[in-house]
C-alpha atoms as a PDB file:
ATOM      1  CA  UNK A   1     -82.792 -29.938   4.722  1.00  0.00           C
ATOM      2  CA  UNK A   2     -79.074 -29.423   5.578  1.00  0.00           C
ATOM      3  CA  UNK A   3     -77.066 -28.600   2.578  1.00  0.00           C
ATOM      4  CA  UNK A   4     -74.050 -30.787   3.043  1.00  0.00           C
ATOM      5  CA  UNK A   5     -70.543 -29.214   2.506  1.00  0.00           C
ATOM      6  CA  UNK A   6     -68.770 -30.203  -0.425  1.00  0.00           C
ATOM      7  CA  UNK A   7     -66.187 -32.420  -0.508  1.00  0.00           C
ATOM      8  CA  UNK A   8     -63.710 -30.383  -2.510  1.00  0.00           C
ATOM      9  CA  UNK A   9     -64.533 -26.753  -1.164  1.00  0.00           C
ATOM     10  CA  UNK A  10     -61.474 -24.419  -0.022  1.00  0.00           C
ATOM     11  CA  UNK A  11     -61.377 -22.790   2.651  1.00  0.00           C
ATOM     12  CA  UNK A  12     -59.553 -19.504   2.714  1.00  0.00           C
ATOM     13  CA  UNK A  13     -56.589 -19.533   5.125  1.00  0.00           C
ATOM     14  CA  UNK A  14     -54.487 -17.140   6.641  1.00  0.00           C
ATOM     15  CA  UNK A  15     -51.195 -16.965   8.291  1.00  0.00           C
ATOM     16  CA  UNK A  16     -51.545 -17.117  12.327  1.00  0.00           C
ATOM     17  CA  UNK A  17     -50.154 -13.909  13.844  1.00  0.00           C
ATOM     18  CA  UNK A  18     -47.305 -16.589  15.626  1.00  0.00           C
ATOM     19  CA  UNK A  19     -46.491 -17.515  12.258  1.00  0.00           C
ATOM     20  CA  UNK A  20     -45.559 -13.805  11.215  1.00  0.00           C
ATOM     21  CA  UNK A  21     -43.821 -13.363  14.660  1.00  0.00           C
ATOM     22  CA  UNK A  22     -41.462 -16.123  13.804  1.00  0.00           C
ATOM     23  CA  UNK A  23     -40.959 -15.304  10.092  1.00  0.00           C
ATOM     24  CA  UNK A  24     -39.920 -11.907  11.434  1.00  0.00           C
ATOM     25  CA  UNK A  25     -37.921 -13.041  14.052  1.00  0.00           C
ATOM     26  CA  UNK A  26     -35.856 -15.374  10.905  1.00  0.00           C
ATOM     27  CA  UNK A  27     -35.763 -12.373   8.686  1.00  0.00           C
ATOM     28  CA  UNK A  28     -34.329 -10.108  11.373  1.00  0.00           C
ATOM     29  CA  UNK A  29     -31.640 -12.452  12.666  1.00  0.00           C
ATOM     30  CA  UNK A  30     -30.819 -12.919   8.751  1.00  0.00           C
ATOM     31  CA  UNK A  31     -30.737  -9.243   8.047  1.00  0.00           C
ATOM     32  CA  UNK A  32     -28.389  -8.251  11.411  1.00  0.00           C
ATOM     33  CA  UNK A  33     -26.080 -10.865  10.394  1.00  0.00           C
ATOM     34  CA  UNK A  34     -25.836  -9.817   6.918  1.00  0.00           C
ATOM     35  CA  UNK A  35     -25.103  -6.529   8.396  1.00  0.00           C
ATOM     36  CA  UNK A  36     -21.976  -7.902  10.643  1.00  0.00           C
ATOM     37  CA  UNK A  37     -20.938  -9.467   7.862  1.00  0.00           C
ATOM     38  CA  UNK A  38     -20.873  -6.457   4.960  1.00  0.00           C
ATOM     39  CA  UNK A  39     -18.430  -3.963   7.204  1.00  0.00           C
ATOM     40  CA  UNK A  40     -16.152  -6.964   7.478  1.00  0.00           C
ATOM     41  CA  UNK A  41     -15.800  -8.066   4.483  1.00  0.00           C
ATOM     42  CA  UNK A  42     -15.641  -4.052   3.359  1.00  0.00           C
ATOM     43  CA  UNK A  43     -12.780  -3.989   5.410  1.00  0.00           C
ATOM     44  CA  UNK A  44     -10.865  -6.991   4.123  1.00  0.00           C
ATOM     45  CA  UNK A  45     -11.373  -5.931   0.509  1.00  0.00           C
ATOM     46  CA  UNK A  46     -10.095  -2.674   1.917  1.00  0.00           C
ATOM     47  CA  UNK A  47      -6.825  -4.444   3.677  1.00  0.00           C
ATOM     48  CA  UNK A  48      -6.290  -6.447   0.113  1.00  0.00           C
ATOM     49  CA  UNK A  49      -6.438  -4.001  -2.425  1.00  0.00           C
ATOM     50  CA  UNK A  50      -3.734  -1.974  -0.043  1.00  0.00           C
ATOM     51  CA  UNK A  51      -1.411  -4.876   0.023  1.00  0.00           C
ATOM     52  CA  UNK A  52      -2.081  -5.387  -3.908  1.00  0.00           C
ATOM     53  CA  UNK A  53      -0.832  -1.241  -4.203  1.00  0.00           C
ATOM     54  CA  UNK A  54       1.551  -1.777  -2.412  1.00  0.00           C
ATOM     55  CA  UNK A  55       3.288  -4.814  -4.262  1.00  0.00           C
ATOM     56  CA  UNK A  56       3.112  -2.294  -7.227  1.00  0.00           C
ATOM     57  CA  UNK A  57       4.739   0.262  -5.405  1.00  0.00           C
ATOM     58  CA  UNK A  58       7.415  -1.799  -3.455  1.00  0.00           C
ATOM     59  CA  UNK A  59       8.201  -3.040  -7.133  1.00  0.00           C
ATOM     60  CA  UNK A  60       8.785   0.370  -8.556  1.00  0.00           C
ATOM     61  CA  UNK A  61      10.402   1.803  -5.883  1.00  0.00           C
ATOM     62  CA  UNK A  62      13.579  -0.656  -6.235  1.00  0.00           C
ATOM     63  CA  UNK A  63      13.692  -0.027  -9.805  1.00  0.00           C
ATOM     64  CA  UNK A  64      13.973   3.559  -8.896  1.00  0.00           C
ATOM     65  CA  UNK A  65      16.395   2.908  -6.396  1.00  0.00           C
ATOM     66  CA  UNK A  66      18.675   0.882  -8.406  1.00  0.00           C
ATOM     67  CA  UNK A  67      21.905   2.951 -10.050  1.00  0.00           C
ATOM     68  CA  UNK A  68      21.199   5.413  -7.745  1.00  0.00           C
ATOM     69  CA  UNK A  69      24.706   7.142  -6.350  1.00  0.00           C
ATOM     70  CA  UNK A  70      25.840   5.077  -2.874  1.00  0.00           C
ATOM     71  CA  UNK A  71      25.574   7.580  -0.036  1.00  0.00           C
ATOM     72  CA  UNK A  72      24.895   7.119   2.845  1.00  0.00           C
ATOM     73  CA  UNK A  73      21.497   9.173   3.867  1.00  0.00           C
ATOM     74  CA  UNK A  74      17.848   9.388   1.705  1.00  0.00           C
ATOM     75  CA  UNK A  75      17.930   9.061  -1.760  1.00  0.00           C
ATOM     76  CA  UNK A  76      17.319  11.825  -3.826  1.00  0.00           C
ATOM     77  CA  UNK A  77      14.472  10.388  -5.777  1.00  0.00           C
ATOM     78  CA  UNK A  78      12.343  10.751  -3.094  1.00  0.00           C
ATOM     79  CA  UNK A  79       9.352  11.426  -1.465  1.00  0.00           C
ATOM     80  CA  UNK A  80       7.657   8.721  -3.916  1.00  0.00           C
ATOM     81  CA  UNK A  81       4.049   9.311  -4.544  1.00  0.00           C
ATOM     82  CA  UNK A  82       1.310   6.691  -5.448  1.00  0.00           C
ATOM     83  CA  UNK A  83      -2.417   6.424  -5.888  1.00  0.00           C
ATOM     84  CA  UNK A  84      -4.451   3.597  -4.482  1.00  0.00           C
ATOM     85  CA  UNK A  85      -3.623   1.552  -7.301  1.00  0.00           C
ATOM     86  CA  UNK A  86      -0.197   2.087  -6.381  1.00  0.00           C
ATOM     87  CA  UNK A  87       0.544   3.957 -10.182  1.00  0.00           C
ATOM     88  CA  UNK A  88       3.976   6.484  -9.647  1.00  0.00           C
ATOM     89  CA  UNK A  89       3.311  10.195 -10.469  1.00  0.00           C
ATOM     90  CA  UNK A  90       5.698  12.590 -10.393  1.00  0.00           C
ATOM     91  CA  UNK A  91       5.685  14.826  -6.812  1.00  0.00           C
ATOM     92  CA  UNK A  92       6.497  18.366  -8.042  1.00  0.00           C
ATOM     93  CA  UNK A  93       4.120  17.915 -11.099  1.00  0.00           C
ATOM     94  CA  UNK A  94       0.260  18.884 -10.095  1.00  0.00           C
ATOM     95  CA  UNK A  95      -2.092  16.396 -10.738  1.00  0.00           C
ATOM     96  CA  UNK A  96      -4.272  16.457 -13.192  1.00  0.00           C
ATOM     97  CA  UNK A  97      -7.508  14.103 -13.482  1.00  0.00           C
ATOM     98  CA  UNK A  98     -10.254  13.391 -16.009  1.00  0.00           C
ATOM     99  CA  UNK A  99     -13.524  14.346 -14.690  1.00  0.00           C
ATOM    100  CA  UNK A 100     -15.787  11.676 -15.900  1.00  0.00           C
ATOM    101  CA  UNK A 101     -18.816  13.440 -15.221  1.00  0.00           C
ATOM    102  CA  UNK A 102     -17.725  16.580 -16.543  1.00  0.00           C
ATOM    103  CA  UNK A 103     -15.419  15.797 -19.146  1.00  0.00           C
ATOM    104  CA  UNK A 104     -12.923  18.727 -17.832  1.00  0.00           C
ATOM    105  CA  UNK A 105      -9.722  18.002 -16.435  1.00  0.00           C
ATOM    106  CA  UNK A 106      -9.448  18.848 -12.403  1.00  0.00           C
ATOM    107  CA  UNK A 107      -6.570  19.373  -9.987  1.00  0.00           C
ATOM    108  CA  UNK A 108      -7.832  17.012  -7.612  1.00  0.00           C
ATOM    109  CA  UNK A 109      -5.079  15.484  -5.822  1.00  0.00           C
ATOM    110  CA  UNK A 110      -5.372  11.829  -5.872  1.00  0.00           C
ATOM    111  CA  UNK A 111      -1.847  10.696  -3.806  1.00  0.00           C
ATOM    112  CA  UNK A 112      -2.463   7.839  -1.572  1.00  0.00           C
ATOM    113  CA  UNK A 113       0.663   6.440  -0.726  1.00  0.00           C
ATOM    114  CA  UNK A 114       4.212   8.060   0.395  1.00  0.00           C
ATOM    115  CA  UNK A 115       7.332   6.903  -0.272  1.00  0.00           C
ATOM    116  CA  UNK A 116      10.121   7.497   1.722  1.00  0.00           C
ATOM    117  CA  UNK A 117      14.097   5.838   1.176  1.00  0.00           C
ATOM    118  CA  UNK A 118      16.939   6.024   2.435  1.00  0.00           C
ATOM    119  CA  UNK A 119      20.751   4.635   2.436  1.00  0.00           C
ATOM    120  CA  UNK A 120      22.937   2.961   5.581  1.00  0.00           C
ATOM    121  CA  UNK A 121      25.848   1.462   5.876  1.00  0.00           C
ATOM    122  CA  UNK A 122      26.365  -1.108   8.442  1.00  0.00           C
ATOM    123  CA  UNK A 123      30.196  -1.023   8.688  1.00  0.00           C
ATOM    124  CA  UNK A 124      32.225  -4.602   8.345  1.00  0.00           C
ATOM    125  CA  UNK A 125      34.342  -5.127  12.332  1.00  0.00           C
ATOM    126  CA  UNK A 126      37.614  -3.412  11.902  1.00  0.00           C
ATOM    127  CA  UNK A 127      40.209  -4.761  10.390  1.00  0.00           C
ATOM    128  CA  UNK A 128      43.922  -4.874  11.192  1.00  0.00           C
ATOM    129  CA  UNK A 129      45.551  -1.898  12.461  1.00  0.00           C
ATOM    130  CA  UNK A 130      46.994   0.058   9.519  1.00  0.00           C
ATOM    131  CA  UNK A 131      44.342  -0.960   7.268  1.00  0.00           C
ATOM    132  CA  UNK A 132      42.693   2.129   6.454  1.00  0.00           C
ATOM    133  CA  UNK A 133      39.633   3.382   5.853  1.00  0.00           C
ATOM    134  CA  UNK A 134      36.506   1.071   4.594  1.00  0.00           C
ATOM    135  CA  UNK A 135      35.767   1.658   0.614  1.00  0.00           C
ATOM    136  CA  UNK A 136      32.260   1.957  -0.380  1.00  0.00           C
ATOM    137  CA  UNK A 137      32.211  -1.515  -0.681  1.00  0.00           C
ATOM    138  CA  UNK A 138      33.729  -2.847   1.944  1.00  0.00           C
ATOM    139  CA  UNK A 139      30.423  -2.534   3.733  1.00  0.00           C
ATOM    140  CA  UNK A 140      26.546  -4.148   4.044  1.00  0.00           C
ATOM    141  CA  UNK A 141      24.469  -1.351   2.935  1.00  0.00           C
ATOM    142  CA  UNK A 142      20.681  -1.312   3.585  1.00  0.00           C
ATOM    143  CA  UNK A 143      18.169   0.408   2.007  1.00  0.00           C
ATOM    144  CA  UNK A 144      15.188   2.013   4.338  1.00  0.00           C
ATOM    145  CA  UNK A 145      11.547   2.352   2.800  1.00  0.00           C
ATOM    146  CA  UNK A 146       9.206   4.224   4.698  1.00  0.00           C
ATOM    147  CA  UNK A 147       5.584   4.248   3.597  1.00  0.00           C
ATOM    148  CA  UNK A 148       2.621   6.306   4.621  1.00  0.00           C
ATOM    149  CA  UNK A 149      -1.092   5.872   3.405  1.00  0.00           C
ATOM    150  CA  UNK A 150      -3.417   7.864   3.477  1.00  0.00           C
ATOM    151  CA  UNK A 151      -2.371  11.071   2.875  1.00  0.00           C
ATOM    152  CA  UNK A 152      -3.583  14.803   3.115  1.00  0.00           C
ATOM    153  CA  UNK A 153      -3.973  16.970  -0.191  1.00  0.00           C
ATOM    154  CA  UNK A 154      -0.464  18.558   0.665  1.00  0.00           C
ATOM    155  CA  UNK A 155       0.894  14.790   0.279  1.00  0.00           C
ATOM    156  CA  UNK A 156       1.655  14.501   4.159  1.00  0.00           C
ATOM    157  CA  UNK A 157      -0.111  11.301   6.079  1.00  0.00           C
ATOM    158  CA  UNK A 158      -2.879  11.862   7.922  1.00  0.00           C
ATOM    159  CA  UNK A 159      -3.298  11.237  11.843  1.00  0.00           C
ATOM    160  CA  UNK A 160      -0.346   9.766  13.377  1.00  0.00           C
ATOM    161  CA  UNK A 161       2.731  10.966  12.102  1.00  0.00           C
ATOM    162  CA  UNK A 162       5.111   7.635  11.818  1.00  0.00           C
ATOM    163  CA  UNK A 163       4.961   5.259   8.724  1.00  0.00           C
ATOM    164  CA  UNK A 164       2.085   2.596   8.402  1.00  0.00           C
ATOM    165  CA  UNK A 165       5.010  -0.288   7.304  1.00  0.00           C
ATOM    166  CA  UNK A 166       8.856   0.003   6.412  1.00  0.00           C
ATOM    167  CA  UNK A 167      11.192  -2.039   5.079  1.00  0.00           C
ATOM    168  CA  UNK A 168      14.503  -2.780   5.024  1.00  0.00           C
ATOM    169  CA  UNK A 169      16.891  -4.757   2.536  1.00  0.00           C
ATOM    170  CA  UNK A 170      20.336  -5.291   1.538  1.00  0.00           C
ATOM    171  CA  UNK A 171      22.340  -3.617  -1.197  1.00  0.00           C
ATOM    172  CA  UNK A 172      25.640  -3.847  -2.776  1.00  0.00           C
ATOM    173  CA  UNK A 173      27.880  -1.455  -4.686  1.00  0.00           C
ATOM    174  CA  UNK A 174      27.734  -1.714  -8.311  1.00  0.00           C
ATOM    175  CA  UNK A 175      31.496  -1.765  -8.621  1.00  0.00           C
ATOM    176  CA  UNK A 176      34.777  -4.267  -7.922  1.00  0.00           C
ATOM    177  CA  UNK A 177      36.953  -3.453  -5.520  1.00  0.00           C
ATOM    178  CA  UNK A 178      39.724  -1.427  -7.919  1.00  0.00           C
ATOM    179  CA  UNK A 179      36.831   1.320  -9.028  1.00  0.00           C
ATOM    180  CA  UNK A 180      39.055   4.317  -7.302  1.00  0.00           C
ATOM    181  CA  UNK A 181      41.812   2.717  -9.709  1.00  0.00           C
ATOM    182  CA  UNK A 182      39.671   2.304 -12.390  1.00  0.00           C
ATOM    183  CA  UNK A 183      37.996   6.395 -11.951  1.00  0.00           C
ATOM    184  CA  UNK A 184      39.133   8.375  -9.270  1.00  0.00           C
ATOM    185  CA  UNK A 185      36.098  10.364 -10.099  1.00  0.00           C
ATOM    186  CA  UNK A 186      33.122   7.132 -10.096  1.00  0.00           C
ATOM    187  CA  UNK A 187      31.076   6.546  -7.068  1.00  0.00           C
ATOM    188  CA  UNK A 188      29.559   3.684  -6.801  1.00  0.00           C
ATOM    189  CA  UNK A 189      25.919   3.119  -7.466  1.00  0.00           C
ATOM    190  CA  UNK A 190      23.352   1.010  -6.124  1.00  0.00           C
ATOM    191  CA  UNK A 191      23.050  -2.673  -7.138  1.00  0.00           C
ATOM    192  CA  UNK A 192      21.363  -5.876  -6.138  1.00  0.00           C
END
C-alpha cells in the first residue's frame, strides 16, 4: 500500500541559480548608480557651501571697504583672509585652533579664501578747455575684488595663479563737491 502524500505537506524550496543571477544583476546596477550619484552630489554640496562663504565674505568685505581713504590703487586693508565658512581673521595674527581631540590649542592654519581689493577711477570725458583738473569726485570709481580659494598654509592659492571669481562695483566719494573748501586737508573716503 502506497502512502498517499498529504494534502497540506511543504515542500522545501529554493531559489533557482537564474533567480540569484538576476537579483545580482538588480543589486549591481543599483549599487553603480548609487555610486555615480554620491561624487555628484559631493560635488554640488561642495559648489554650495562655497557660494554660501562666499556671500559671507563678499558681505564683509564692503563693510571693510567702506570709509576707506579714495585712492586710486589696492586698499590697504587687504589681503582679506577667510575660512570655509567664510568667518574674517586677521592676516598678520597666527591662527590659533581648538583641538577637539586634544583639547590643546594648534597653529594649524585654517585660511580658505583670499581677498584681494582694489580702487579705479574711470575718469568722466573732458570737459571744456580751461576747466581743470577732475576732483575726487568728479569721477566713477570702481572697486576690484579678487578672490582665491583654496589656499596654501603661507595663505597663497594653490595651482593656477589667477583668481577663481572677481568682482567689480561702483563707488562714490563720501563728500560734496566743496570738501577742498570745506578741509584742505580731508580726502575723501569711500561711500555707496
Amino acid at each position: 500500500m502506497n502512502p498517499s502524500p498529504r494534502p497540506h505537506a511543504r515542500t522545501a524550496a529554493a531559489f533557482s541559480l537564474v533567480e540569484c543571477v538576476i537579483a545580482l544583476g538588480i543589486a549591481a546596477v543599483v549599487i553603480l548608480t548609487l555610486l555615480k550619484i554620491v561624487p555628484q552630489t559631493l560635488d554640488l554640496q561642495r559648489i554650495a557651501n562655497d557660494h554660501s562663504a562666499l556671500a559671507v565674505v563678499l558681505r564683509d568685505v564692503h563693510h571693510r571697504i567702506e570709509g576707506q581713504v579714495l585712492r586710486e590703487g589696492p586698499l590697504p586693508i587687504g589681503p582679506l583672509f577667510y575660512d570655509e565658512n567664510g568667518a574674517f581673521f586677521h592676516s598678520g595674527e597666527p591662527v590659533q585652533n581648538l583641538n577637539s581631540s586634544t583639547g590643546k590649542m594648534t597653529s594649524d592654519p585654517q585660511r580658505f579664501f583670499r581677498a584681494e581689493t582694489s580702487l579705479h577711477r574711470i575718469p568722466k570725458e573732458p570737459g571744456p578747455e580751461g576747466s581743470g583738473p577732475p576732483s575726487p569726485d568728479d569721477s566713477l570709481w570702481i572697486v576690484k575684488l579678487d578672490l582665491f580659494w583654496p589656499l596654501d598654509q603661507d595663505g597663497m592659492p594653490l595651482g593656477d595663479s589667477g583668481p577663481n571669481t572677481g568682482l567689480t562695483w561702483a563707488v562714490s566719494a563720501l563728500s560734496g563737491p566743496d570738501w577742498e573748501i570745506i578741509d584742505p586737508a580731508y580726502h575723501p573716503k569711500l561711500e555707496y
